[in-house]
Protein backbone atom coordinates (compact mmCIF):
# COMPACT_ATOMS: atom_id res chain seq x y z
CA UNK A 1 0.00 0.00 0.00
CA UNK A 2 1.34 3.74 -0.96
CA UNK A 3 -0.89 6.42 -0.45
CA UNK A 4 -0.21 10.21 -1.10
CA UNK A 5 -2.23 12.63 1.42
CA UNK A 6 -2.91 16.40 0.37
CA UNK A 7 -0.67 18.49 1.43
CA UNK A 8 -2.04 22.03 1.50
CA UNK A 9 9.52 15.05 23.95
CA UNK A 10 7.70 14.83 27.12
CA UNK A 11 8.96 17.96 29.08
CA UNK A 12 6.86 20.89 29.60
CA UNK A 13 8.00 24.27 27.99
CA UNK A 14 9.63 26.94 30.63
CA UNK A 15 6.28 29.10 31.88
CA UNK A 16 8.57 32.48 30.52
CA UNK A 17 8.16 31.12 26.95
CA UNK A 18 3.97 31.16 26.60
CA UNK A 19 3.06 34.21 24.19
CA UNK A 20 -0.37 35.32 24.60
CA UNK A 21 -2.17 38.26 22.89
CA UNK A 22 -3.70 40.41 25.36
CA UNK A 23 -5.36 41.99 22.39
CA UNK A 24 -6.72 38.88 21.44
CA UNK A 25 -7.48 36.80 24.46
CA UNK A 26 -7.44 33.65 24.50
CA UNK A 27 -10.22 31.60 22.92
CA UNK A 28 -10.27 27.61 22.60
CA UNK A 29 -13.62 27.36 21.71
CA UNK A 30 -13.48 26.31 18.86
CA UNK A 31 -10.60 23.44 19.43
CA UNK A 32 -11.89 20.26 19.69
CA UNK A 33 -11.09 17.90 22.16
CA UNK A 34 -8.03 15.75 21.67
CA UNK A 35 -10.89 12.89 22.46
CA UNK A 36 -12.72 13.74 19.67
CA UNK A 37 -9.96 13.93 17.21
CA UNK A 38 -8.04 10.28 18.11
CA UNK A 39 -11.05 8.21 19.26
CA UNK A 40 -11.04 5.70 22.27
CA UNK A 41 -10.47 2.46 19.33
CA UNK A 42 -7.46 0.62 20.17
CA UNK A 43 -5.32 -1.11 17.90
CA UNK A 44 -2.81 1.99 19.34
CA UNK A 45 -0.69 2.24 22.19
CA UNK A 46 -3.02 5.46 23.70
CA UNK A 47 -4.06 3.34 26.29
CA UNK A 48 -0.51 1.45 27.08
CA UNK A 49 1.55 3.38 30.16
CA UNK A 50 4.43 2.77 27.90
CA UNK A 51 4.94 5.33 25.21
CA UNK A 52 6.54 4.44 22.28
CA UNK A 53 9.93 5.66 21.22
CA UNK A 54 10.50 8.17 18.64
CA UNK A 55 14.20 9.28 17.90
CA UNK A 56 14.33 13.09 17.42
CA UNK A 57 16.71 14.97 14.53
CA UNK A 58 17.04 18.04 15.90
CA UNK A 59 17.70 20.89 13.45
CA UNK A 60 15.43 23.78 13.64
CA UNK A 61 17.87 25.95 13.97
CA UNK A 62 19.53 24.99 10.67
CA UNK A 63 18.27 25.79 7.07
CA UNK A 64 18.72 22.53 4.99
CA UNK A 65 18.43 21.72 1.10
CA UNK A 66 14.84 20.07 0.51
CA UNK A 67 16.80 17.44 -1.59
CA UNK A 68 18.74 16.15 1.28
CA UNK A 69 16.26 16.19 3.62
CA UNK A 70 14.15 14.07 1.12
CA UNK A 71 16.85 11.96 0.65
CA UNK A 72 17.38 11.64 5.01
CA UNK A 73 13.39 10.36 5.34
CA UNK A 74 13.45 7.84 2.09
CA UNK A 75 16.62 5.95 3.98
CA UNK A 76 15.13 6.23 7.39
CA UNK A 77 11.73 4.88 5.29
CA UNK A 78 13.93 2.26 3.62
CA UNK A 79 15.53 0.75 6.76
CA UNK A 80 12.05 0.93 8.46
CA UNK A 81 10.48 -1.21 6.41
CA UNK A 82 13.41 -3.75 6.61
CA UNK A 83 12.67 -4.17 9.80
CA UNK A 84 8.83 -5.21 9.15
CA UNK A 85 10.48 -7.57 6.76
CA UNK A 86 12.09 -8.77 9.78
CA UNK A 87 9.68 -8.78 12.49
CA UNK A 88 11.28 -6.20 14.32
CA UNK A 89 9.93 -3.25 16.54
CA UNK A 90 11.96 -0.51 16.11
CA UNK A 91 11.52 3.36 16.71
CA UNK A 92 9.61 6.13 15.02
CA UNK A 93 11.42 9.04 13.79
CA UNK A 94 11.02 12.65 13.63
CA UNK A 95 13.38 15.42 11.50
CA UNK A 96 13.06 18.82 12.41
CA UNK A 97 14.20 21.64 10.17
CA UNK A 98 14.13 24.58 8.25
CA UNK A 99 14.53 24.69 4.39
CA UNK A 100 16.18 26.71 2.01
CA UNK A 101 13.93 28.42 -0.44
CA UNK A 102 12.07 26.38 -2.73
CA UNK A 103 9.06 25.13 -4.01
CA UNK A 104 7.68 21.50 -4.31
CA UNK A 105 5.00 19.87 -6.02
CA UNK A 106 2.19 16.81 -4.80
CA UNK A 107 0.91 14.19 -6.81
CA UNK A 108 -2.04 16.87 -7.79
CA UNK A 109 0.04 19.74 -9.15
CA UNK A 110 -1.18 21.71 -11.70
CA UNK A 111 0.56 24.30 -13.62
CA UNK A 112 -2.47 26.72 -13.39
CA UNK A 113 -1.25 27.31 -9.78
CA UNK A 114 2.27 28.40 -10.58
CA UNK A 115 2.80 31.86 -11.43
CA UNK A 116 5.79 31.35 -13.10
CA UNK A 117 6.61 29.07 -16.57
CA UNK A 118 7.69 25.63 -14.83
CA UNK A 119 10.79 25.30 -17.09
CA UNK A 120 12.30 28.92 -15.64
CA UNK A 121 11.23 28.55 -11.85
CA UNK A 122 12.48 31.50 -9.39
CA UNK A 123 13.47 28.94 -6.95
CA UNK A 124 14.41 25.34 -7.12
CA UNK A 125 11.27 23.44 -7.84
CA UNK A 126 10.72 19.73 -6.99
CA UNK A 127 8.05 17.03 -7.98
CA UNK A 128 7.44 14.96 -4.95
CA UNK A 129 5.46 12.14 -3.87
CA UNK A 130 3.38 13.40 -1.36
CA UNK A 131 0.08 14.14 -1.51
CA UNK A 132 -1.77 17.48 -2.89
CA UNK A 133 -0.37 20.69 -4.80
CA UNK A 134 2.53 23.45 -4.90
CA UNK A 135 3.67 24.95 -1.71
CA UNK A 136 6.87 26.90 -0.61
CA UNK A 137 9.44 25.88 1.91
CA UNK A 138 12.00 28.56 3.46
CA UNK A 139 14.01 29.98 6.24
CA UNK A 140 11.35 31.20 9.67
CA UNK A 141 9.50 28.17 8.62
CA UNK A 142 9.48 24.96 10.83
CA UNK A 143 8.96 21.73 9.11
CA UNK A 144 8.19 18.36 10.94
CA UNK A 145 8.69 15.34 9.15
CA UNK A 146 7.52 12.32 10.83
CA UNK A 147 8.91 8.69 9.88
CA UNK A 148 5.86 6.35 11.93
CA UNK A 149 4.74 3.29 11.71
CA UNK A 150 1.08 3.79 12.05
CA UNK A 151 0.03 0.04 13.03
CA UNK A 152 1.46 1.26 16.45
CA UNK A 153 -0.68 3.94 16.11
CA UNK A 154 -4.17 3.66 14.27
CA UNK A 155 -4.17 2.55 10.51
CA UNK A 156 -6.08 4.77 9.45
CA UNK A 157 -4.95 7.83 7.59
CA UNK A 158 -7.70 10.67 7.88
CA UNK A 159 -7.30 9.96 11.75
CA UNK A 160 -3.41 10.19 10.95
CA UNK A 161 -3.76 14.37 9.18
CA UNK A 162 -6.74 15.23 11.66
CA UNK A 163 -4.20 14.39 14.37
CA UNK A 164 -1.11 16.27 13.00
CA UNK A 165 -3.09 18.99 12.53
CA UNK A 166 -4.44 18.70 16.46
CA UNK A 167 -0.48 19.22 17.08
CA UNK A 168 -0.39 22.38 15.36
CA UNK A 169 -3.87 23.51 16.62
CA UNK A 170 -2.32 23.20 20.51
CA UNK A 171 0.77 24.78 19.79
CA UNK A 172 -1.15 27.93 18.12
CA UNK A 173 -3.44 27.71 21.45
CA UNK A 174 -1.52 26.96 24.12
CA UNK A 175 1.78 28.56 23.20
CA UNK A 176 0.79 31.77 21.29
CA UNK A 177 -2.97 32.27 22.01
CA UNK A 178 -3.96 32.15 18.65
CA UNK A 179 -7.62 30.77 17.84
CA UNK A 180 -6.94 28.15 15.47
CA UNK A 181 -9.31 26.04 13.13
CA UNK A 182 -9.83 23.51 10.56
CA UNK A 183 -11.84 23.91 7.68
CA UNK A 184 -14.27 21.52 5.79
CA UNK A 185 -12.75 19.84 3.23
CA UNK A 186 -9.32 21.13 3.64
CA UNK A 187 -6.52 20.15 5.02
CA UNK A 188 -4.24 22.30 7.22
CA UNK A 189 -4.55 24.85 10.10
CA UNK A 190 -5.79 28.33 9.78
CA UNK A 191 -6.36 31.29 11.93
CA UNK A 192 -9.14 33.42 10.56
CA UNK A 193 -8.60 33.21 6.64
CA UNK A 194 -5.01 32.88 6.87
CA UNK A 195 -3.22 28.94 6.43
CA UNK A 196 -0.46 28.95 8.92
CA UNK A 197 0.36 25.06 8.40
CA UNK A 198 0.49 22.63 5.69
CA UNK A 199 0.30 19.34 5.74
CA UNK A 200 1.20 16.55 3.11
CA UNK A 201 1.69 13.22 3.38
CA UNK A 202 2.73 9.42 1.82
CA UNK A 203 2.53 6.48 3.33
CA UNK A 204 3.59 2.67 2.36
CA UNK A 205 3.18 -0.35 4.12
CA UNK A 206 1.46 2.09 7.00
CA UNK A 207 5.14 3.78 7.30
CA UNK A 208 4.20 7.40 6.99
CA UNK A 209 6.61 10.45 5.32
CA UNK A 210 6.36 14.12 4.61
CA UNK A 211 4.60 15.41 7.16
CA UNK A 212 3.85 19.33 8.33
CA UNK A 213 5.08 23.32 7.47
CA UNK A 214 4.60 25.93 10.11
CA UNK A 215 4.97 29.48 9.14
CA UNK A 216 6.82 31.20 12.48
CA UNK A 217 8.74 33.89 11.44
CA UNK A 218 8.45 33.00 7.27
CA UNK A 219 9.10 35.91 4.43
CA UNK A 220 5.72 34.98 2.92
CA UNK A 221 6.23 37.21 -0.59
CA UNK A 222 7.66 33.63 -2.29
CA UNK A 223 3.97 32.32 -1.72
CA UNK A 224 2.69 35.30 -4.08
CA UNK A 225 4.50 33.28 -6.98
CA UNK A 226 2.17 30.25 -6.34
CA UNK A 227 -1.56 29.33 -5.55
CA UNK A 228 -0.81 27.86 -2.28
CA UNK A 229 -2.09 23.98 -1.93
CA UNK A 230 -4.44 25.07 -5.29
CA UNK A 231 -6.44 27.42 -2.62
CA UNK A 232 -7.38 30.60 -4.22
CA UNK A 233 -9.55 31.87 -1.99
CA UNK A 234 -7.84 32.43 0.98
CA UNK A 235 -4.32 33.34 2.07
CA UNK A 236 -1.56 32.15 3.72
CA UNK A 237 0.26 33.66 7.47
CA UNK A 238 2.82 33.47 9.88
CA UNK A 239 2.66 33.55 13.57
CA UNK A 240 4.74 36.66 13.78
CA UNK A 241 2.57 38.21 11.21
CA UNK A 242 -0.19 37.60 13.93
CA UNK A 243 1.41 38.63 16.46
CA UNK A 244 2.80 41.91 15.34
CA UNK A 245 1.27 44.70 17.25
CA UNK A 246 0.75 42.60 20.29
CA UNK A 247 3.20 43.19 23.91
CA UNK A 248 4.53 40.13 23.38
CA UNK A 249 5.71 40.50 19.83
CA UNK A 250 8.94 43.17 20.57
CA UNK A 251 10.09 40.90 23.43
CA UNK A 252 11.23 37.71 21.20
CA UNK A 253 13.36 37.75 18.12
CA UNK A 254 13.13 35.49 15.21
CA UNK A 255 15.79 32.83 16.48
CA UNK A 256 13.48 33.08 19.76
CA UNK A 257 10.14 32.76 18.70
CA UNK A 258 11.26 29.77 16.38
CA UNK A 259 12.95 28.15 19.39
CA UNK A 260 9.72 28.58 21.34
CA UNK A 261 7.87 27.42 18.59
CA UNK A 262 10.14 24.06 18.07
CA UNK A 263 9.44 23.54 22.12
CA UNK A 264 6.13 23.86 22.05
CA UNK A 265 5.65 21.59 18.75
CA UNK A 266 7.51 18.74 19.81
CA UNK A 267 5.65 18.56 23.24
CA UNK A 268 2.26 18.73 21.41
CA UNK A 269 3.14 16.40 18.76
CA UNK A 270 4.67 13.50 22.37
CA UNK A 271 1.53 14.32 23.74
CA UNK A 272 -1.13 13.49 20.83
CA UNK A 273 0.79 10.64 19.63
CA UNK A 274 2.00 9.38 22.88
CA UNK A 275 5.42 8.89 21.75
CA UNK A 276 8.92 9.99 23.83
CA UNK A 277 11.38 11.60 22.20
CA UNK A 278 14.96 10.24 22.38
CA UNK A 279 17.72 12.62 20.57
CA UNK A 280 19.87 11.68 18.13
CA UNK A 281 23.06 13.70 17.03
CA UNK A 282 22.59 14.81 13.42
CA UNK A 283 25.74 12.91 12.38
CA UNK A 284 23.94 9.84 13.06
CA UNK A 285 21.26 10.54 10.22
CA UNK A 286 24.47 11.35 7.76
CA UNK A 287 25.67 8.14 8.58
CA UNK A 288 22.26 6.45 7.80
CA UNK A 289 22.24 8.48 4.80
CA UNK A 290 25.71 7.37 3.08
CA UNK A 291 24.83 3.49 3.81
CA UNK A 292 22.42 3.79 1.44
C-alpha cells in the first residue's frame, strides 16, 4: 500500500516562553477535544503506560536543502520497512528543520497554480510524492517530518492528518494564544482566513513520510508566486505576522520565537501521539544516509 495525502519530547515548555495576545485573548472554543480527534479504538498504544519511542533529529535551527532532507526520510523509510520484513519493533522518527527556499509539487500539481513558466522557476522546484499541490518551503518556517509506523498507532490515515493537525492547533493555542481552526474539506490549520500550516503526506506499508510546514517567522512574498495547496480563496500567514502589534511580539526575536515554537511543537506532537522523544546527534542521520 502507498498512499499520497494532500498536502495544502515529554517535558513541559519553561512558563517564561507562553506568548499570549492580550489583544486577542485567549479563545479555545473552537478546538476540539483531543478525544474527539483520536477516538477511544485501540489497535494503538493510547491506552498502554508505555509510550513508544521516537528518535528526534534536531535541526530547527539549521536551514537545509529540501533534496537532502528528502533523501534523510526515504533511507530512514527504507531501513524501516526492513525491519517489518524482519519482524522487528523498532523506533519512530522525527526530523526537524528549516529549508532553504524552494518550491515542491504533490501528486495533484497543476501548472495553473504556478505563477511562473515551470521550465524557468524563481526557486528550485521539486516534484514529490506526497500528496496534494505546490507549496513553498523557506528559512522562519518549521517543518516536521515524521517517519511512523502507524500500526502502532491507528491505521487509518484521515485519523493520521486530523491528528497532525491537532499538534499544530495546541501549539497555536496553548503557546501563542492564537484561535486556530480547521476547515471543511481542507486540510491544514488556519487562523481566521489565513493557512499557517500545511500538511502533506505518503505512506507505504502504514510507514508514513512528509509530514507538516509551520509558518513562524516566514518571508511569505515567495507564496505570491504560487496558488498555495491550489487554494485561491484564501491566504496564507505566519505567527509573527499575527502577532505583530501585540506586547509580546517586541520581546522575542526570530531565532526566539522559532525556538519557542520548536518547544512547544515537539511537546504537542509526544503528547497526541504518545510517543517519547529520544535525541539523536545529526551525524547519526548522515551516517544512515551514506549506507544507502
Amino acid at each position: 500500500m502507498i498512499v499520497a495525502m494532500n498536502f495544502c519530547m515529554s517535558s513541559s515548555i519553561p512558563s517564561s516562553w507562553t506568548i499570549l495576545s492580550h489583544s486577542d485573548p485567549r479563545n479555545t472554543s473552537r478546538i476540539p477535544a483531543v478525544s474527539q480527534i483520536i477516538g477511544t479504538e485501540s489497535n494503538s498504544l493510547f491506552q498502554q503506560s508505555t509510550r513508544r519511542r521516537c528518535v528526534c533529529y534536531d535541526m530547527h535551527k539549521e536551514v537545509i536543502p529540501f533534496s537532502e532532507a528528502w533523501s534523510w526520510q526515504k533511507s530512514i523509510l527504507e531501513e524501516r520497512k526492513t525491519w517489518i520484513d524482519s519482524d522487528e519493533d523498532g523506533s519512530d522518527a522525527l526530523i526537524v528543520l528549516q529549508h532553504q527556499p524552494v518550491y515542491t509539487l504533490g501528486t495533484a500539481s497543476s501548472e495553473n497554480n504556478l505563477n511562473f513558466d515551470i521550465k524557468d522557476p524563481p526557486l528550485p522546484l521539486y516534484q514529490t510524492e506526497r500528496g496534494g499541490e505546490v507549496t513553498y518551503h523557506g528559512p522562519g518556517q518549521l517543518v516536521m517530518y515524521p517517519i511512523m509506523n502507524l500500526r502502532y498507532q491507528k491505521m487509518d490515515l484521515h485519523w493520521y492528518l486530523r491528528s497532525l493537525e491537532e499538534v499544530v492547533i495546541r501549539v497555536l493555542s496553548s503557546t501563542f494564544g492564537l484561535t486556530a481552526s480547521r476547515v471543511d474539506g481542507l486540510t491544514g490549520v488556519w487562523v481566521g482566513d489565513k493557512k499557517l500550516a500545511a500538511i502533506g503526506i505518503r505512506v507505504s506499508r502504514w510507514l508514513t513520510y512528509h509530514g507538516l510546514a509551520l509558518n513562524v517567522s516566514t518571508d511569505l512574498s515567495p507564496f505570491n508566486r504560487i496558488i498555495p495547496c491550489g487554494i485561491r480563496d484564501r491566504g496564507v500567514g505566519s505567527i509573527k505576522e499575527l502577532l505583530n502589534g501585540s506586547p509580546s511580539a517586541s520581546v522575542y526575536d526570530d531565532d526566539k520565537l522559532m525556538d519557542i515554537a520548536y518547544d512547544s511543537l515537539v511537546k504537542e506532537f509526544c503528547e497526541v501521539f504518545q510517543v517519547e522523544l529520544c535525541h539523536q546527534p545529526l551525524s547519526m542521520l548522515r551516517f544512515s544516509d551514506r549506507k544507502h
